[in-house]
Structure formats: C-alpha cells, structure tokens
C-alpha atoms as a PDB file:
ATOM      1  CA  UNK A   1       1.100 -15.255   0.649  1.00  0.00           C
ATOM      2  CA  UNK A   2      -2.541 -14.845   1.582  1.00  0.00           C
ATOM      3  CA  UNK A   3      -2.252 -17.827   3.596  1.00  0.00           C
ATOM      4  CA  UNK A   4       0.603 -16.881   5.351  1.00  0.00           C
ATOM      5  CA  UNK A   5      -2.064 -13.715   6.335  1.00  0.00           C
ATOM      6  CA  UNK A   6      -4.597 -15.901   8.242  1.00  0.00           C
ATOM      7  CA  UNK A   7      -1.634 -18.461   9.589  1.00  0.00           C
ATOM      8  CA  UNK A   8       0.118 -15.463  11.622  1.00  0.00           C
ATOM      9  CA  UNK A   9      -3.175 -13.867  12.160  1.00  0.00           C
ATOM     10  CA  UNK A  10      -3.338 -15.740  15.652  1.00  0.00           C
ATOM     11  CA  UNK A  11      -3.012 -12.533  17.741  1.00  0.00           C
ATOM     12  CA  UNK A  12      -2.954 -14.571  21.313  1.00  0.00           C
ATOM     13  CA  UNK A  13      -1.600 -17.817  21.454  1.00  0.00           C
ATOM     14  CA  UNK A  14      -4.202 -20.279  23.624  1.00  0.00           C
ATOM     15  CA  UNK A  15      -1.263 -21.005  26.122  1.00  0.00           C
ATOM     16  CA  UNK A  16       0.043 -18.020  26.894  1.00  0.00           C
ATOM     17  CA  UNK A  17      -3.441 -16.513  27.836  1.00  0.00           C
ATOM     18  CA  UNK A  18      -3.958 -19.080  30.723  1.00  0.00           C
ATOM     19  CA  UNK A  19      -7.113 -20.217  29.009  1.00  0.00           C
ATOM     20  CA  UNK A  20      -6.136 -24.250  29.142  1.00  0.00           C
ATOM     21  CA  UNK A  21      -6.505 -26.162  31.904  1.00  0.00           C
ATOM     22  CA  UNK A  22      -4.894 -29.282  32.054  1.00  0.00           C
ATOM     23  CA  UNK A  23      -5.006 -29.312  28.024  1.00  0.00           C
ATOM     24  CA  UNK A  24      -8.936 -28.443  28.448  1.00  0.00           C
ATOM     25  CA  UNK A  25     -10.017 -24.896  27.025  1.00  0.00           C
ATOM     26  CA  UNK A  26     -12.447 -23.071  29.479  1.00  0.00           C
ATOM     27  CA  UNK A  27     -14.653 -20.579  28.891  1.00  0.00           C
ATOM     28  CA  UNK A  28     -11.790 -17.303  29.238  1.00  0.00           C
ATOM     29  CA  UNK A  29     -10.652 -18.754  25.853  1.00  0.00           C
ATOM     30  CA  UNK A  30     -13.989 -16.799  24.088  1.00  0.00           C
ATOM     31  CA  UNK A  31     -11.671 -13.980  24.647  1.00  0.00           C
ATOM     32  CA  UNK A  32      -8.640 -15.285  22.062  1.00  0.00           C
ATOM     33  CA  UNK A  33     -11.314 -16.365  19.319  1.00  0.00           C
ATOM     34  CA  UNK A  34     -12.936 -12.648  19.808  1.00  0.00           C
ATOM     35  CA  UNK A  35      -9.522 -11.107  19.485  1.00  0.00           C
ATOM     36  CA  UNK A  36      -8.611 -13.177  16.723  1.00  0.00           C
ATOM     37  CA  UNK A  37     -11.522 -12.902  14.618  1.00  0.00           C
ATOM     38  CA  UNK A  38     -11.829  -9.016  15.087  1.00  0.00           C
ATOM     39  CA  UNK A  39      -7.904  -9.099  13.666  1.00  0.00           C
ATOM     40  CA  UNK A  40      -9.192 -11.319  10.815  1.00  0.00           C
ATOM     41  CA  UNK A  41     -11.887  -9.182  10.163  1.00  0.00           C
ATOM     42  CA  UNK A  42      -9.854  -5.913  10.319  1.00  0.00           C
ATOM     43  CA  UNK A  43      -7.632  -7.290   7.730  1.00  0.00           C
ATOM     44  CA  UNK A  44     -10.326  -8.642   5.412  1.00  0.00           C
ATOM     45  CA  UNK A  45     -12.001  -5.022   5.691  1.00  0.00           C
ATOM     46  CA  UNK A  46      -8.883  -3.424   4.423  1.00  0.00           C
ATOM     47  CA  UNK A  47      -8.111  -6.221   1.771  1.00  0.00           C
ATOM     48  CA  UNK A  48     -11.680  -5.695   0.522  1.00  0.00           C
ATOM     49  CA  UNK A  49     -11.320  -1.759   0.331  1.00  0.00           C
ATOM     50  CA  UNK A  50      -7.893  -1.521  -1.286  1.00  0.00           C
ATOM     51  CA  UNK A  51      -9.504  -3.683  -4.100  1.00  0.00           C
ATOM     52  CA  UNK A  52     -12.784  -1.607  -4.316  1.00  0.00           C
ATOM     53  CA  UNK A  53     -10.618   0.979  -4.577  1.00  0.00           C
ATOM     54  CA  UNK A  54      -8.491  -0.524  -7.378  1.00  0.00           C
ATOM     55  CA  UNK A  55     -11.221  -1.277  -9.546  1.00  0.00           C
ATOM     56  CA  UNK A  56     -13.806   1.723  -9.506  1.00  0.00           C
ATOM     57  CA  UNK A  57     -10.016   3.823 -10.202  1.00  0.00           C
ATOM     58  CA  UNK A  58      -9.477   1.382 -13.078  1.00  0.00           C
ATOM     59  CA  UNK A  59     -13.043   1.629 -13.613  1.00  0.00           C
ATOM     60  CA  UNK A  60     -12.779   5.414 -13.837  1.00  0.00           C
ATOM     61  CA  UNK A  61      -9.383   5.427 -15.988  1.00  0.00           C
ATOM     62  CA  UNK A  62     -11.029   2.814 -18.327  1.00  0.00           C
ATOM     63  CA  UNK A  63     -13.871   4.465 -19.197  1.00  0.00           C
ATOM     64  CA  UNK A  64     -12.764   6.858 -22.321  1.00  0.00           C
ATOM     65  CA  UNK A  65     -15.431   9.604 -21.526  1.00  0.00           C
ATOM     66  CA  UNK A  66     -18.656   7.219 -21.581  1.00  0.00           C
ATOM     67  CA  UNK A  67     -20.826   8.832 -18.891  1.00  0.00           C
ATOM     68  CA  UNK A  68     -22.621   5.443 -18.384  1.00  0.00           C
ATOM     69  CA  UNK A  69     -19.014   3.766 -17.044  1.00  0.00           C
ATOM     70  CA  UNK A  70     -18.044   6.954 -15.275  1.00  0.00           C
ATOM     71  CA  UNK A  71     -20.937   6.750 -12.990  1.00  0.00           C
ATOM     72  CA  UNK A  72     -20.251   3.090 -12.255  1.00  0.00           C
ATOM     73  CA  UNK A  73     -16.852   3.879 -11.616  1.00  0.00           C
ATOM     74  CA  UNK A  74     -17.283   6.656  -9.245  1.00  0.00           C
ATOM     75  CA  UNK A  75     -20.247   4.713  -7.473  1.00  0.00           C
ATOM     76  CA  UNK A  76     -17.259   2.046  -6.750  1.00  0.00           C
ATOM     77  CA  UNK A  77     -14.983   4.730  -5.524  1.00  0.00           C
ATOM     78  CA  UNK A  78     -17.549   6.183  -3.305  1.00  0.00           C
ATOM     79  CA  UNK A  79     -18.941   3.253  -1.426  1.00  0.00           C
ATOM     80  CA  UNK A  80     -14.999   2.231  -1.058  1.00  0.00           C
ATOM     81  CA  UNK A  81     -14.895   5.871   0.638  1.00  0.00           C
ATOM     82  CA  UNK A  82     -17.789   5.082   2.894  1.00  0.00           C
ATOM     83  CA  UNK A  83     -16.908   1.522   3.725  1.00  0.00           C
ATOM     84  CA  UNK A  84     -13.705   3.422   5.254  1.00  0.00           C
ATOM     85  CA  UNK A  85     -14.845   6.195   6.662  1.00  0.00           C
ATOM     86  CA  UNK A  86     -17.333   3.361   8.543  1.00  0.00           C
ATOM     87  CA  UNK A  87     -14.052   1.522   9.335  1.00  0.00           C
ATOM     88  CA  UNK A  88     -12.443   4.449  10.800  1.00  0.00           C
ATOM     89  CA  UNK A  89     -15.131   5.952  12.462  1.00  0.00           C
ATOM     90  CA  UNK A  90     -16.115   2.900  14.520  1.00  0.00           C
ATOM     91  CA  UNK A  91     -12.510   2.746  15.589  1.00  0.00           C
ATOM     92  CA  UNK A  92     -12.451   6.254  16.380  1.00  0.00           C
ATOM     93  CA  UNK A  93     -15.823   5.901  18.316  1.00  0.00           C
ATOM     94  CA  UNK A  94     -14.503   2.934  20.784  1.00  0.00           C
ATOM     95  CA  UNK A  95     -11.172   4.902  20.747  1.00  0.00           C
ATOM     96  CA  UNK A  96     -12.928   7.953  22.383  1.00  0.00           C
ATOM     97  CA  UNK A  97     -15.251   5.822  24.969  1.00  0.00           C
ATOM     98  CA  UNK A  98     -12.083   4.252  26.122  1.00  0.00           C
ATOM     99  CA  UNK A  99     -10.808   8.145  26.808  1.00  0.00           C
ATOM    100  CA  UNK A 100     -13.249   9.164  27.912  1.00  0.00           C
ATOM    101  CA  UNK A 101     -15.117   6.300  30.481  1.00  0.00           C
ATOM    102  CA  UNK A 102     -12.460   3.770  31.000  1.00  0.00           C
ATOM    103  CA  UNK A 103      -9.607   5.633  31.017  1.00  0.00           C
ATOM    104  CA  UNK A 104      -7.478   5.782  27.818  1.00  0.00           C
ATOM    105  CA  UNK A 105      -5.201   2.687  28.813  1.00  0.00           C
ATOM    106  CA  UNK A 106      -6.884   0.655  25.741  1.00  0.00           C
ATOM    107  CA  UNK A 107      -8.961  -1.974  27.628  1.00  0.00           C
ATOM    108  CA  UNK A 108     -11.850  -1.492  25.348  1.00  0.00           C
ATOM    109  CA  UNK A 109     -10.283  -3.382  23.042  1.00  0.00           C
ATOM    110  CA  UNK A 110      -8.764  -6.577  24.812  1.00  0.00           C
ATOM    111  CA  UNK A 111     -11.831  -9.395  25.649  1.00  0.00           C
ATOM    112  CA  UNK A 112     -11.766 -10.171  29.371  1.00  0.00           C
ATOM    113  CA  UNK A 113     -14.140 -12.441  31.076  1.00  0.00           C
ATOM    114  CA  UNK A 114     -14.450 -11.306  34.726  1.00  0.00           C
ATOM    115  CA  UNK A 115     -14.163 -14.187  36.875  1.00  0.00           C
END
C-alpha cells in the first residue's frame, strides 16, 4: 500500500510536459522533479503528523495519571500541533501572495522555467 503511495505520486508525467526532446530530458524537466517531490513531501508531512498524533494520544491515554508520561504525551501532541499549523500556514502564506501579486489563478504553485 505505501508503495502504491510513491508509485502514483508522479504528479506530471515527463511526456506530457514537453520536457523530452527526441527521448533527451532538457532542462524544463527541473519543473516535474520540483512538482513531484513537493507532492512527495506533502504526503510524507501528513503521514508523519497523523502518526505523531497517534502516539502522544496513545501516549496520553496510556499514561494512568503518572505526571511524568503525561507531559511526554502532551509534548508529542503539541509539536504534532505545531508541525501542522507550520504545514498550513506556509500553504496559506503562498496561497495569499498568489492573491494578492500574481493574481489568484494558482501559478505560484506550478514550476515554470521561462524560456
């Protein structure tokens, strides 16, 4: 299952962008390795909080009152709370300079090389 994640994860196929030439990969295909490894990365990111999340709450439920383990756990919990709010902040803050300076038609986030 995980590796069916990172099989599909291809978000532009090298072909369809017009990157080959004559089988040879130029320099416009920097923009489908970007775009793929910020849709890796994306996924990873939630992966990684959904368990942090998992374990400080098991943590937490686990703990049968010991105020040692309860601090642990809600450590855990709270750097899994600012490891998203990171997440969805920096999308937020790209979200709002494409609004607001390149028009809201959500080129910020697709790679082109001029040229």
């Amino acid at each position: 299952m995980l590796f069916n994640f990172f099989v599909t994860a291809q978000v532009n196929d090298w072909e369809s962008s017009g990157c080959m030439v004559n089988g040879v990969p130029t320099l416009k295909c920097l923009e489908v390795v970007f775009g793929n490894i910020l849709y890796v990365a994306s996924g990873f990111i939630i992966l990684v909080l959904f368990v942090m999340f998992l374990v400080g709450s098991f943590n937490y439920l686990t703990s049968f009152g010991s105020p040692e383990k309860i601090k642990k756990a809600q450590g855990t919990l709270k750097m899994a709370l600012v490891g998203f709010l990171v997440f969805v902040g920096s999308y937020l803050i790209l979200r709002i300079i494409d609004v607001l300076f390149l028009g809201g038609n959500g080129k910020i986030f697709m790679f082109n090389i001029p040229g």
